[in-house]
C-alpha atoms as a PDB file:
ATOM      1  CA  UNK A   1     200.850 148.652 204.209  1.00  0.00           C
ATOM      2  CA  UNK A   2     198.219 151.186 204.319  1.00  0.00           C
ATOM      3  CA  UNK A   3     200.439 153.356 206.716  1.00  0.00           C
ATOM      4  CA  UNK A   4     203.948 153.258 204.926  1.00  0.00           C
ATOM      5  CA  UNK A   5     201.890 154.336 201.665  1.00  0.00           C
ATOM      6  CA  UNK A   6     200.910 157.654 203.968  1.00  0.00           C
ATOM      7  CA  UNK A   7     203.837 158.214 205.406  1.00  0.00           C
ATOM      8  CA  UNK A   8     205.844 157.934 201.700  1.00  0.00           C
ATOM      9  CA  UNK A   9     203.155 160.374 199.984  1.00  0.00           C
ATOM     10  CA  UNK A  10     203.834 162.962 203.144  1.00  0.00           C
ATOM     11  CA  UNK A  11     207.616 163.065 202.697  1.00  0.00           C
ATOM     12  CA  UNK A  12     207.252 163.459 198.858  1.00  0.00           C
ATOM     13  CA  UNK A  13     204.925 166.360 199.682  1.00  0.00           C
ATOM     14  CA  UNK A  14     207.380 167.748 202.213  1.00  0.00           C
ATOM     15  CA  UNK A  15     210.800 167.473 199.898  1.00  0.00           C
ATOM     16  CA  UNK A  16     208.548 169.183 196.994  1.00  0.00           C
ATOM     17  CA  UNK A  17     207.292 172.065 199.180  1.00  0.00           C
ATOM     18  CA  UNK A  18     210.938 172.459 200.145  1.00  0.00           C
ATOM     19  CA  UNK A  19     211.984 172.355 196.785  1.00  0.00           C
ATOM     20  CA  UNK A  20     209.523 175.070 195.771  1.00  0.00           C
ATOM     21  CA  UNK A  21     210.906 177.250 198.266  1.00  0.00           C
ATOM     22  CA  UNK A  22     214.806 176.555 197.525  1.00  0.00           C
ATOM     23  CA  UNK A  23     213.396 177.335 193.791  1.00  0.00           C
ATOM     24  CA  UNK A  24     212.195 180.773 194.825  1.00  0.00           C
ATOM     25  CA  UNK A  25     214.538 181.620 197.239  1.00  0.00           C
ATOM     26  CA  UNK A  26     217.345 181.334 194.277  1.00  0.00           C
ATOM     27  CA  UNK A  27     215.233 183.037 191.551  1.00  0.00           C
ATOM     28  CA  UNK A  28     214.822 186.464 193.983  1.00  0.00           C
ATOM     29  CA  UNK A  29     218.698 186.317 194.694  1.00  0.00           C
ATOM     30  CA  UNK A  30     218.895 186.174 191.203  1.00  0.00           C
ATOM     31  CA  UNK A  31     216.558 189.098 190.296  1.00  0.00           C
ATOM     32  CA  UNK A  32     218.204 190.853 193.147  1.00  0.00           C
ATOM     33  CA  UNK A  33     221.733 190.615 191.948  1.00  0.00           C
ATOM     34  CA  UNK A  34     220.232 191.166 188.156  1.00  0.00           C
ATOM     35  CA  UNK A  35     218.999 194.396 189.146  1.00  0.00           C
ATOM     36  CA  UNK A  36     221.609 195.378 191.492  1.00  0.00           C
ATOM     37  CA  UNK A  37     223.910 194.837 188.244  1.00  0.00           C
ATOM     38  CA  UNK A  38     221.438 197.108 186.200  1.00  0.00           C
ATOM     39  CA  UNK A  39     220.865 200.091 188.790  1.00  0.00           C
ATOM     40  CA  UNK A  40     224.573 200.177 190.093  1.00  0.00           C
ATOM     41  CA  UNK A  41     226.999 198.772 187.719  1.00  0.00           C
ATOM     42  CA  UNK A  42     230.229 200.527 189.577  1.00  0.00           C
ATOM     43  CA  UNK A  43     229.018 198.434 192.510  1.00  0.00           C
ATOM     44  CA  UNK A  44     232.028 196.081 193.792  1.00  0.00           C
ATOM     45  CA  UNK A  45     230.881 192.687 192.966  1.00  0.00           C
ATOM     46  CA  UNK A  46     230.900 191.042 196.380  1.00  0.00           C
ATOM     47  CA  UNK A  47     228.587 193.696 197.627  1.00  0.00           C
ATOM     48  CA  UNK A  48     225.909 192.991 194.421  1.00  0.00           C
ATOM     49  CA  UNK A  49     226.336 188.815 196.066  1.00  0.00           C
ATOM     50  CA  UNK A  50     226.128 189.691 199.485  1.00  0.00           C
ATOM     51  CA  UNK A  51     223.177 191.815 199.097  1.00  0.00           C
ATOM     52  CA  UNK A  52     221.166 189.190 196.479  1.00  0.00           C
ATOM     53  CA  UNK A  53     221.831 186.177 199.488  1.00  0.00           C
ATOM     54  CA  UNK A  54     220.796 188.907 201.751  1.00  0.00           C
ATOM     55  CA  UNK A  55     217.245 189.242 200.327  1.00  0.00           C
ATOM     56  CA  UNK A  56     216.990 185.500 199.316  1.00  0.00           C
ATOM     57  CA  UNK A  57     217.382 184.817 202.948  1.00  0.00           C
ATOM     58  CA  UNK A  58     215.273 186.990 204.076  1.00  0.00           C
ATOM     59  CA  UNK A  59     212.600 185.264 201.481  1.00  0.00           C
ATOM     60  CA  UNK A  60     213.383 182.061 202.960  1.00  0.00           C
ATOM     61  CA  UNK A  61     212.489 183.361 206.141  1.00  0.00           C
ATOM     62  CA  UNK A  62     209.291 184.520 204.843  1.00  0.00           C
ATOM     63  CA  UNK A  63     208.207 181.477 203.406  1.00  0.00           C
ATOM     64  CA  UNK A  64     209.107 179.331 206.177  1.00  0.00           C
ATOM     65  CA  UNK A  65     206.966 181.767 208.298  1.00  0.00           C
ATOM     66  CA  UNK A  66     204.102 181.522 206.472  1.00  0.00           C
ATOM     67  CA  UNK A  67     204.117 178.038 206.819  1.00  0.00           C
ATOM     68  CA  UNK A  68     205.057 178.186 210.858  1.00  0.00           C
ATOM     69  CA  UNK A  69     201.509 180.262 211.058  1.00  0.00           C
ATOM     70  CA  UNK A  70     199.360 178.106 208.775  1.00  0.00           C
ATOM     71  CA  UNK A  71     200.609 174.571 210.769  1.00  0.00           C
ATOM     72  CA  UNK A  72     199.902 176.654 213.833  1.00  0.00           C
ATOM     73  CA  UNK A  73     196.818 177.373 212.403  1.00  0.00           C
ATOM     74  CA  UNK A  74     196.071 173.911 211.941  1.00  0.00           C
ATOM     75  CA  UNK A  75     197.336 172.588 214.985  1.00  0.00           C
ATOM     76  CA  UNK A  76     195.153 175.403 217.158  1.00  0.00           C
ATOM     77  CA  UNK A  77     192.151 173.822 215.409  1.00  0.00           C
ATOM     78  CA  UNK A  78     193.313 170.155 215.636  1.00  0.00           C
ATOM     79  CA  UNK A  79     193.883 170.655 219.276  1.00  0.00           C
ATOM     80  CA  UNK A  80     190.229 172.845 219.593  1.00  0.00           C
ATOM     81  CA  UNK A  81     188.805 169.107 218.173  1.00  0.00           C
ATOM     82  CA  UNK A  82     190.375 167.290 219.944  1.00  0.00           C
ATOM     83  CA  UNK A  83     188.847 169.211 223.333  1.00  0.00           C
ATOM     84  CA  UNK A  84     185.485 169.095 221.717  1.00  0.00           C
ATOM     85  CA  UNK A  85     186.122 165.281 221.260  1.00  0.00           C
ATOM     86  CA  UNK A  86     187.078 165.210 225.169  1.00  0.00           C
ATOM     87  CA  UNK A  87     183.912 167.161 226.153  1.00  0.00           C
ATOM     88  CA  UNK A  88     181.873 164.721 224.446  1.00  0.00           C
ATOM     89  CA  UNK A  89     183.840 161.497 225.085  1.00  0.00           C
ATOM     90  CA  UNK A  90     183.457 162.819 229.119  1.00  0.00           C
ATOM     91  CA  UNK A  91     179.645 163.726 228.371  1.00  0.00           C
ATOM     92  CA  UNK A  92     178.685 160.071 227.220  1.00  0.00           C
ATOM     93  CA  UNK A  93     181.047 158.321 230.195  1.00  0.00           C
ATOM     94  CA  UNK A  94     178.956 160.725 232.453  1.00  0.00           C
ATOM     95  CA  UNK A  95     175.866 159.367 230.662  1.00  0.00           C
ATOM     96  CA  UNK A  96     176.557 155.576 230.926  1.00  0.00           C
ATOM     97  CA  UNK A  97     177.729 156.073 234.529  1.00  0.00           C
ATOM     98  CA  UNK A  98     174.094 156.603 235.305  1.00  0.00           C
ATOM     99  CA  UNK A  99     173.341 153.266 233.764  1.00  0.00           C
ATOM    100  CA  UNK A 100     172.373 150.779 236.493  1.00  0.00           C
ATOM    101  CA  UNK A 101     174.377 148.191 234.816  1.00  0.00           C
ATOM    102  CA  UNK A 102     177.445 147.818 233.567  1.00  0.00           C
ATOM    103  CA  UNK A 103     176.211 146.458 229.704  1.00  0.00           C
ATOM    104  CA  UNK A 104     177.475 149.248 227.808  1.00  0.00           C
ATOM    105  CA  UNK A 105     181.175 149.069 229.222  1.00  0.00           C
ATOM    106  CA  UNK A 106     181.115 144.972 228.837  1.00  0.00           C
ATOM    107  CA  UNK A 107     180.445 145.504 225.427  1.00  0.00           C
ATOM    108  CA  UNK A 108     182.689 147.837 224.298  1.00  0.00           C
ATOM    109  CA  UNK A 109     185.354 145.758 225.887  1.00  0.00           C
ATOM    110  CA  UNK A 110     183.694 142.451 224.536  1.00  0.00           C
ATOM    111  CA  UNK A 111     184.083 143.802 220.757  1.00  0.00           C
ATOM    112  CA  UNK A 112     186.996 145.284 221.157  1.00  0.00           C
ATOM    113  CA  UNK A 113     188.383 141.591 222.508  1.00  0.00           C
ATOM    114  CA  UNK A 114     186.206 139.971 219.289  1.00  0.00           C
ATOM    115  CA  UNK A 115     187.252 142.442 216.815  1.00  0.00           C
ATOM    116  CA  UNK A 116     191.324 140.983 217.657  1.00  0.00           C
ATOM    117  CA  UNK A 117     190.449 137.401 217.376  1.00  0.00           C
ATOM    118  CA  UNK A 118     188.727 134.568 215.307  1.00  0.00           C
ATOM    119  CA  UNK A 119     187.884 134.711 211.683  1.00  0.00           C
ATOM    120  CA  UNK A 120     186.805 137.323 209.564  1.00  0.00           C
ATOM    121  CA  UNK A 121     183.013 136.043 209.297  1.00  0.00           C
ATOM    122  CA  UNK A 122     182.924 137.087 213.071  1.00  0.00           C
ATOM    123  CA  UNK A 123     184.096 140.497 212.871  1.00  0.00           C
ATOM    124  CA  UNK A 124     181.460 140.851 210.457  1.00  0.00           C
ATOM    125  CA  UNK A 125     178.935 139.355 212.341  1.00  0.00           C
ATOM    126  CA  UNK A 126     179.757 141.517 215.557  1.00  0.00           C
ATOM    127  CA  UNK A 127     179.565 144.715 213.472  1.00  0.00           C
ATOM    128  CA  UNK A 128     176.288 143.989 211.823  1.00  0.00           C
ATOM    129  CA  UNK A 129     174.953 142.854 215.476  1.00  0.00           C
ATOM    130  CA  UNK A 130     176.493 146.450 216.719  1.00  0.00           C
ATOM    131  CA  UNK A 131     174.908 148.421 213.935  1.00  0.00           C
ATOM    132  CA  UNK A 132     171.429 146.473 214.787  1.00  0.00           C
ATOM    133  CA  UNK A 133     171.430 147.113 218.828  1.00  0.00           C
ATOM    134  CA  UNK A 134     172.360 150.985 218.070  1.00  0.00           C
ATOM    135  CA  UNK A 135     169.880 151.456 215.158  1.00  0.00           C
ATOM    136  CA  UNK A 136     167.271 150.072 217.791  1.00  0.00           C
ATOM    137  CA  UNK A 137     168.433 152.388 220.441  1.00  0.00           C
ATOM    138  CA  UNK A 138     168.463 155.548 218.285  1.00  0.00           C
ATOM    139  CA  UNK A 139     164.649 154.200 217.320  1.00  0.00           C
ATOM    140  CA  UNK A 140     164.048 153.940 220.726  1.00  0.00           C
ATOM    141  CA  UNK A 141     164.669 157.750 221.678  1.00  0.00           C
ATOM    142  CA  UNK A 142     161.480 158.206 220.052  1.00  0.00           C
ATOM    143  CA  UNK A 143     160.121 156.032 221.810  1.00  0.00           C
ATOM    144  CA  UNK A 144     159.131 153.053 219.843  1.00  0.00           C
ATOM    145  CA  UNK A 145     160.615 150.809 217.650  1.00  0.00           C
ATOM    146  CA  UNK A 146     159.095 148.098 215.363  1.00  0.00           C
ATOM    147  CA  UNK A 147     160.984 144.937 213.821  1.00  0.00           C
ATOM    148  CA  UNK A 148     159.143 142.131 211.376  1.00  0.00           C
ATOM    149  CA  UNK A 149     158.054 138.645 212.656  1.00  0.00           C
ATOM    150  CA  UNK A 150     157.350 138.152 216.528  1.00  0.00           C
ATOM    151  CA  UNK A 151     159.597 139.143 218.718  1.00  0.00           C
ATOM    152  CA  UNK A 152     159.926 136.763 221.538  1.00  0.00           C
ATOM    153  CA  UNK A 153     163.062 138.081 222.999  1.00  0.00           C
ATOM    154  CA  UNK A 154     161.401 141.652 223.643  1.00  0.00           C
ATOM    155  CA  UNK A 155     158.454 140.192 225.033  1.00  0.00           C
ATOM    156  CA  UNK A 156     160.562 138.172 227.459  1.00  0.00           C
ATOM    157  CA  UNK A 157     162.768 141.235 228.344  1.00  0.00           C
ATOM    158  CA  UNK A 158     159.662 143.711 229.229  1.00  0.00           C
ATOM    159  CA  UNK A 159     158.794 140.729 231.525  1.00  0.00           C
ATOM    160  CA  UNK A 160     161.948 141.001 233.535  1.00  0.00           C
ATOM    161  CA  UNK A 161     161.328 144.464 233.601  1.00  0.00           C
ATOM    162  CA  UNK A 162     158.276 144.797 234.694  1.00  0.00           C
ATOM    163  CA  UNK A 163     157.767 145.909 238.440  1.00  0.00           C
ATOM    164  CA  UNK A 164     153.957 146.740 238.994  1.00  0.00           C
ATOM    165  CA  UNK A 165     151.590 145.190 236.155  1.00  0.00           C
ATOM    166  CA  UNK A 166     151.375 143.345 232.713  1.00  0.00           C
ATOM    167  CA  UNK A 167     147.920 143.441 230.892  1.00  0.00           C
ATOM    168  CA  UNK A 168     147.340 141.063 228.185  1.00  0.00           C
ATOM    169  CA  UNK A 169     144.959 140.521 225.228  1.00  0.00           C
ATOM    170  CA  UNK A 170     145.300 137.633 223.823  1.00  0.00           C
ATOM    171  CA  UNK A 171     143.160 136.473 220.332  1.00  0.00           C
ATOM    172  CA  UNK A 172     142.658 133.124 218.377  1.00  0.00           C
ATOM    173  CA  UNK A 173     146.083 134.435 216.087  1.00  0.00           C
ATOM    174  CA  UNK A 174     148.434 133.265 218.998  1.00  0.00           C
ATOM    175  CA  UNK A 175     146.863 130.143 220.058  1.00  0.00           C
ATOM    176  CA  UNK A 176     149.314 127.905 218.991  1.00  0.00           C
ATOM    177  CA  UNK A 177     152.205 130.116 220.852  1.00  0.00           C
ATOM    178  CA  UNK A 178     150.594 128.292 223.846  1.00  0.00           C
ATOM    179  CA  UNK A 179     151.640 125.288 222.739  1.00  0.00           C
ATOM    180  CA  UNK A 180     155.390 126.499 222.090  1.00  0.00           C
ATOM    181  CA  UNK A 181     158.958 125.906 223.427  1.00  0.00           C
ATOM    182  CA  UNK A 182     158.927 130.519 223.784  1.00  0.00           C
ATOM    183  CA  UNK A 183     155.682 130.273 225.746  1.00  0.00           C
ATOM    184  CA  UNK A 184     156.985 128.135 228.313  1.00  0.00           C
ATOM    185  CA  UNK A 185     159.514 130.456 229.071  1.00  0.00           C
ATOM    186  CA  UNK A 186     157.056 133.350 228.978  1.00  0.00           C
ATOM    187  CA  UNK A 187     155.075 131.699 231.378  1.00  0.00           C
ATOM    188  CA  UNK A 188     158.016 130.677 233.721  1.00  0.00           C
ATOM    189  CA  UNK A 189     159.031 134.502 233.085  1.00  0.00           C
ATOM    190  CA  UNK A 190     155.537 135.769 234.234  1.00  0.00           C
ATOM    191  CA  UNK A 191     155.602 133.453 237.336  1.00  0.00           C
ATOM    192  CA  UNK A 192     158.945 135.120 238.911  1.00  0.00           C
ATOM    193  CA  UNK A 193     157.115 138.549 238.094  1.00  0.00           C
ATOM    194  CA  UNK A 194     154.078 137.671 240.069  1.00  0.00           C
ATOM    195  CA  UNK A 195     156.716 136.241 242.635  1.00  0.00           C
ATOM    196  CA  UNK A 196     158.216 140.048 242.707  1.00  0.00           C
ATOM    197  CA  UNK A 197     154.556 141.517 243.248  1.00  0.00           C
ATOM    198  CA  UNK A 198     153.456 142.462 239.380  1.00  0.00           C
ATOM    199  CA  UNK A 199     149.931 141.632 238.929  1.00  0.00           C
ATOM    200  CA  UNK A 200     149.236 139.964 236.409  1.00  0.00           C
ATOM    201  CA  UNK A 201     145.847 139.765 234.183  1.00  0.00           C
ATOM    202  CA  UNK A 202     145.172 138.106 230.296  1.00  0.00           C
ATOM    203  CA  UNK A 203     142.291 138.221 228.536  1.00  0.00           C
ATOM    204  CA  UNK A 204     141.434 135.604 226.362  1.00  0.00           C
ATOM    205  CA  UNK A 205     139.330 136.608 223.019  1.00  0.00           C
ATOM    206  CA  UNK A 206     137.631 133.708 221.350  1.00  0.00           C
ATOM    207  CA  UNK A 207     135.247 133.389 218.170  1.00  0.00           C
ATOM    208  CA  UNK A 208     132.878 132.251 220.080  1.00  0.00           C
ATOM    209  CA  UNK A 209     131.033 131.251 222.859  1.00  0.00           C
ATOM    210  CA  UNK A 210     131.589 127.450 222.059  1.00  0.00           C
ATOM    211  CA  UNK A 211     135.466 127.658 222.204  1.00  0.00           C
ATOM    212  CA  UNK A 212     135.283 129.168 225.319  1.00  0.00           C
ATOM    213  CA  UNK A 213     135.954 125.565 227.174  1.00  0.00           C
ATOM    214  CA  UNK A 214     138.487 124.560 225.089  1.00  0.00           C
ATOM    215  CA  UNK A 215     140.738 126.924 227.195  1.00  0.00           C
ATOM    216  CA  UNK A 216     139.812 125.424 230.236  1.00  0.00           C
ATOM    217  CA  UNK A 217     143.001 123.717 230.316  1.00  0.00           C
ATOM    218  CA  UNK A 218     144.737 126.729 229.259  1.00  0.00           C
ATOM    219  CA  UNK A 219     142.938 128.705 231.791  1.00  0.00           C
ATOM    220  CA  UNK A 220     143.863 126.356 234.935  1.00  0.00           C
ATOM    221  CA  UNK A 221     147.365 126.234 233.849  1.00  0.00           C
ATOM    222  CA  UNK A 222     148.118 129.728 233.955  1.00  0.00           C
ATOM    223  CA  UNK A 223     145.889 130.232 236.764  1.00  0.00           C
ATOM    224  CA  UNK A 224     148.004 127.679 238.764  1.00  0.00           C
ATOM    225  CA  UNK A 225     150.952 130.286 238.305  1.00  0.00           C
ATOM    226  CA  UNK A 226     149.396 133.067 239.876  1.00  0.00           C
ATOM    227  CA  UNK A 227     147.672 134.947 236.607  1.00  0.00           C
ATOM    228  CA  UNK A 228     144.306 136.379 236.122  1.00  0.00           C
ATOM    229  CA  UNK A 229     142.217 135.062 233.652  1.00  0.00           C
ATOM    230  CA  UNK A 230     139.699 135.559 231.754  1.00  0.00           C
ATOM    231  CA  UNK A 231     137.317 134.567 228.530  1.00  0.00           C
ATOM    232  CA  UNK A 232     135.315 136.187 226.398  1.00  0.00           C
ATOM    233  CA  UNK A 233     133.595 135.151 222.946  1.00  0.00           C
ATOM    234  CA  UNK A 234     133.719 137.974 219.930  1.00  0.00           C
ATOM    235  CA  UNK A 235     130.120 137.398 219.351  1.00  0.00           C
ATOM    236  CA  UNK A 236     129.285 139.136 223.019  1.00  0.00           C
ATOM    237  CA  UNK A 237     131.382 142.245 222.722  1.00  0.00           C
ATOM    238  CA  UNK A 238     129.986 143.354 219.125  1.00  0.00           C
ATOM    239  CA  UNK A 239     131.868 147.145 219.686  1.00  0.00           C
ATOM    240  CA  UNK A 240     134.858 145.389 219.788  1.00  0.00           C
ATOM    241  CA  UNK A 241     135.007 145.918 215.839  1.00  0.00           C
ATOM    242  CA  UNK A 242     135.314 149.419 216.261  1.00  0.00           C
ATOM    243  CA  UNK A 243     138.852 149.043 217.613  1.00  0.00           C
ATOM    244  CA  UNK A 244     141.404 146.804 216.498  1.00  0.00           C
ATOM    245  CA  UNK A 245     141.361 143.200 217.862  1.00  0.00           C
ATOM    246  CA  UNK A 246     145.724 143.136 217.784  1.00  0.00           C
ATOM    247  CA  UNK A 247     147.144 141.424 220.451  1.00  0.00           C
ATOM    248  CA  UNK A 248     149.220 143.433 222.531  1.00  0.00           C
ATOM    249  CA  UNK A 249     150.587 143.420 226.159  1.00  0.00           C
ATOM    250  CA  UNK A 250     150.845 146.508 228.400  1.00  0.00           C
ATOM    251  CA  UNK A 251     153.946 146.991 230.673  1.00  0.00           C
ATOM    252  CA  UNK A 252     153.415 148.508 233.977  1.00  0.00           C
ATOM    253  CA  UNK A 253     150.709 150.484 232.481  1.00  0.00           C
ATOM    254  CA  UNK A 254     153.333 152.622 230.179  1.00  0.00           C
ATOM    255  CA  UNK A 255     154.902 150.487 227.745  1.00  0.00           C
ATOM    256  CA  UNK A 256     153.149 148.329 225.255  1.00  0.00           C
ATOM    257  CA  UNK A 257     153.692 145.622 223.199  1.00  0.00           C
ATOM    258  CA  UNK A 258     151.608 144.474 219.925  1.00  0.00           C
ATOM    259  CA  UNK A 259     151.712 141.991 217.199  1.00  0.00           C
ATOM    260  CA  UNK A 260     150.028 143.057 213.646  1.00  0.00           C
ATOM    261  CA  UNK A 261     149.239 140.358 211.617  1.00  0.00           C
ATOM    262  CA  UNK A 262     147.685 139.866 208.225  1.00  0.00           C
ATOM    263  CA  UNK A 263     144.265 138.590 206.511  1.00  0.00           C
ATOM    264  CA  UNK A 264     145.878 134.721 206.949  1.00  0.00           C
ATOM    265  CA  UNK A 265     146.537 135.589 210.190  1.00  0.00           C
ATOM    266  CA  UNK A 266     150.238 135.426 210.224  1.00  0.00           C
ATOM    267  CA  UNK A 267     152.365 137.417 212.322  1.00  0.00           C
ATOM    268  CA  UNK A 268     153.879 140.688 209.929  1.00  0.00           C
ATOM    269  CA  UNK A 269     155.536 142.415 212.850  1.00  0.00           C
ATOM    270  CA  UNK A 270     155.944 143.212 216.513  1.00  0.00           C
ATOM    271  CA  UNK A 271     156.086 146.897 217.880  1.00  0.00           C
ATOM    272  CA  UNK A 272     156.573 148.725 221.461  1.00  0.00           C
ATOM    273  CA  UNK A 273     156.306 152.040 222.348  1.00  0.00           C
ATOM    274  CA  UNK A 274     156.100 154.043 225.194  1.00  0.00           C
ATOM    275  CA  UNK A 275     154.492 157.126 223.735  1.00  0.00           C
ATOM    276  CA  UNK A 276     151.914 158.007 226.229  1.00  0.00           C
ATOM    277  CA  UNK A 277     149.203 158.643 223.435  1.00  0.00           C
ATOM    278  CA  UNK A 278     149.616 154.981 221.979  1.00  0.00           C
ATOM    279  CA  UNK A 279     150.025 152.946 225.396  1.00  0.00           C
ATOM    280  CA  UNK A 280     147.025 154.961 226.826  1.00  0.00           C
ATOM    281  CA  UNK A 281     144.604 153.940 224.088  1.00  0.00           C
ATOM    282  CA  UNK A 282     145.153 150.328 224.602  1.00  0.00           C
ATOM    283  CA  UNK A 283     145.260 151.096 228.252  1.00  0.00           C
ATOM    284  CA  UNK A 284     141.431 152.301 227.947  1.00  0.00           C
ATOM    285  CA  UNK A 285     140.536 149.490 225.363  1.00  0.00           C
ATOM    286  CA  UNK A 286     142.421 146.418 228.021  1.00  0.00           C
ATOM    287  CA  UNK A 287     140.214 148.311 230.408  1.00  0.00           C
ATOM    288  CA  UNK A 288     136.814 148.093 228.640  1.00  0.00           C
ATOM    289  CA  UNK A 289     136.908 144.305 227.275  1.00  0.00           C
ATOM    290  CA  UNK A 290     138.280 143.352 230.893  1.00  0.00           C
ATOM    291  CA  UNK A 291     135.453 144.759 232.351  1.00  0.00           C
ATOM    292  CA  UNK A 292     132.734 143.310 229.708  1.00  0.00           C
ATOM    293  CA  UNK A 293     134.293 140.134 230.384  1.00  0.00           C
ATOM    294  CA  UNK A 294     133.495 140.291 234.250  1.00  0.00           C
ATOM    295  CA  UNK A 295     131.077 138.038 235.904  1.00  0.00           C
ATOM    296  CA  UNK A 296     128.126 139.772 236.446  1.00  0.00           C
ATOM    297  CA  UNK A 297     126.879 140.688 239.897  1.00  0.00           C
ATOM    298  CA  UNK A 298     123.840 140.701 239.399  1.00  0.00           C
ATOM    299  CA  UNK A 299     121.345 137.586 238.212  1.00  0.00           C
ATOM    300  CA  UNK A 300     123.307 134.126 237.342  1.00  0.00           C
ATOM    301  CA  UNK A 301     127.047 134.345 238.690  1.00  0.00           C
ATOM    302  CA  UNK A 302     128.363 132.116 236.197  1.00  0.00           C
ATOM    303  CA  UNK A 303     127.323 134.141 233.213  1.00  0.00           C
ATOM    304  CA  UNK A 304     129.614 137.119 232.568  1.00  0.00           C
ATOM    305  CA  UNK A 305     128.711 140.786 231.306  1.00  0.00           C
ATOM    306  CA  UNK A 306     127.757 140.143 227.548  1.00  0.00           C
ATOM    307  CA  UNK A 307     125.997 136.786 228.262  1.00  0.00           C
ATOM    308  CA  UNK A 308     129.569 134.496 227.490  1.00  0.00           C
ATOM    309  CA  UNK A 309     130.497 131.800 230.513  1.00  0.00           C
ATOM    310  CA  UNK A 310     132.969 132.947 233.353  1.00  0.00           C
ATOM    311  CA  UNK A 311     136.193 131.375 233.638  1.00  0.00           C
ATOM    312  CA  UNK A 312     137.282 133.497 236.421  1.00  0.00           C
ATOM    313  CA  UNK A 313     139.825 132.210 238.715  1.00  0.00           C
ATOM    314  CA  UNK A 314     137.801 131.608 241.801  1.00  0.00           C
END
């Protein structure tokens, strides 16, 4: 519908433009032979015609030249975009042939199959889920991006990724995510990284030192799957309220992960970035409260650093 409208509205614009110049082409033969009349009268007739169809010709000619150069014009420039659109079509298949997998050309070819079948709802859906995926990726060329809620997908993701370490702090916000359907994948997740030789350490932050053994349980299970652990009480690490007391995850020691949440405690959003200055803070701050939470080698063994119980995997 849409394309027999165009194409109509271009041949009305084409049979006006050649009436124009049938219109002016008649008007100079007529001027021609009117003035032909008024400078020669004694001029034989035919000669006063043949000259006026003469120059209306040659205005013909004219105009159709002008037009020859200005749709050569635009075809020199519609052929210069269309090189420019070749340079940068072969520029991105260049970049996406350096892609270790073969996601980017699945999913052009997925949508393209979507976008000719099912109902309208779905085209819909598969633009909107399109527009999402490449508004994170353009946030992610500075490297960070931020979405509201948790984010159990991403956490899950960096996982699999992960090739060398994952650091965790882990606070009284998330305790219930223990308890979860997502944390039983996280865990299962973590145990096939430790299985691929990523080491694997989580800190526990309580309130206090009399929670400490309610994570026993906690403690052994994760333990049992290859992870570090350990505990420490808030009370015992009194600097810690100099820094923020987030939870957050660090990725092979150059990616991090981190919840915010609010006065209730509820989750506002999730956030990773890979800017060095960012990762590296909470790389120094994992450090410190990992090491405060280490038994003590000196005096009692099973009392840690800041005076809170060890629950060091033995």
């Amino acid at each position: 519908m849409t394309i027999s409208i165009v194409q109509r509205g271009q041949k009305e614009d084409g049979a006006r433009r050649l009436l124009q110049k049938l219109l002016v082409t008649v008007l100079v033969g007529l001027v021609v032979y009117v003035l032909t009349d008024v400078v020669s009268p004694s001029q034989e007739e035919q000669w006063k015609v043949v000259l006026a169809v003469l120059c209306s010709g040659a205005v013909l000619i004219v105009q159709y030249m002008i037009t020859f150069t200005k749709q050569l014009g635009d075809l020199e420039e519609i052929v210069e975009r269309r090189f420019t659109d070749i340079g940068e079509a072969t520029e991105l298949f260049n970049q996406v042939q350096k892609l270790r997998l073969d996601g980017v050309p699945t999913l052009a070819k997925s949508v393209t199959e979507i976008m000719t079948t099912g109902p309208e709802i779905l085209h819909r859906f598969t633009h909107a889920e399109v527009e999402r995926v490449a508004e994170q990726m353009k946030k992610l060329v500075g490297l960070s991006t931020a979405c509201p809620g948790e984010n159990d997908d991403w956490m899950l993701t960096l996982t699999d990724c992960a090739e060398t370490s994952i650091d965790a702090i882990s606070t009284s916000v998330d305790q219930n995510f223990w308890d979860s359907e997502p944390a039983g994948r996280y865990l299962d997740a973590q145990a096939e990284a430790i299985r691929r030789g990523v080491k694997i350490r989580r800190l526990f932050i309580v309130e206090n030192a009399g929670a400490v053994g309610s994570l026993d349980n906690l403690c052994k299970e994760q333990r049992d799957r290859g992870i570090d652990v350990q505990v420490v009480a808030v009370q015992q690490l009194p600097y810690i309220r100099r820094g923020q007391t987030i939870d957050f995850i660090i990725f092979d020691g150059v990616m991090s992960y981190d919840i915010s949440t609010d006065l209730m405690g509820m989750n506002l959003g999730t956030r990773i970035s890979a800017e060095p200055r960012e990762v590296q803070k909470l790389v120094k701050r994992f450090k410190v409260l990992w090491e405060a939470s280490r038994p003590s080698t000196a005096g009692d063994p099973s009392q840690n650093g800041a005076g809170a119980p060890s629950t060091q995997s033995q």
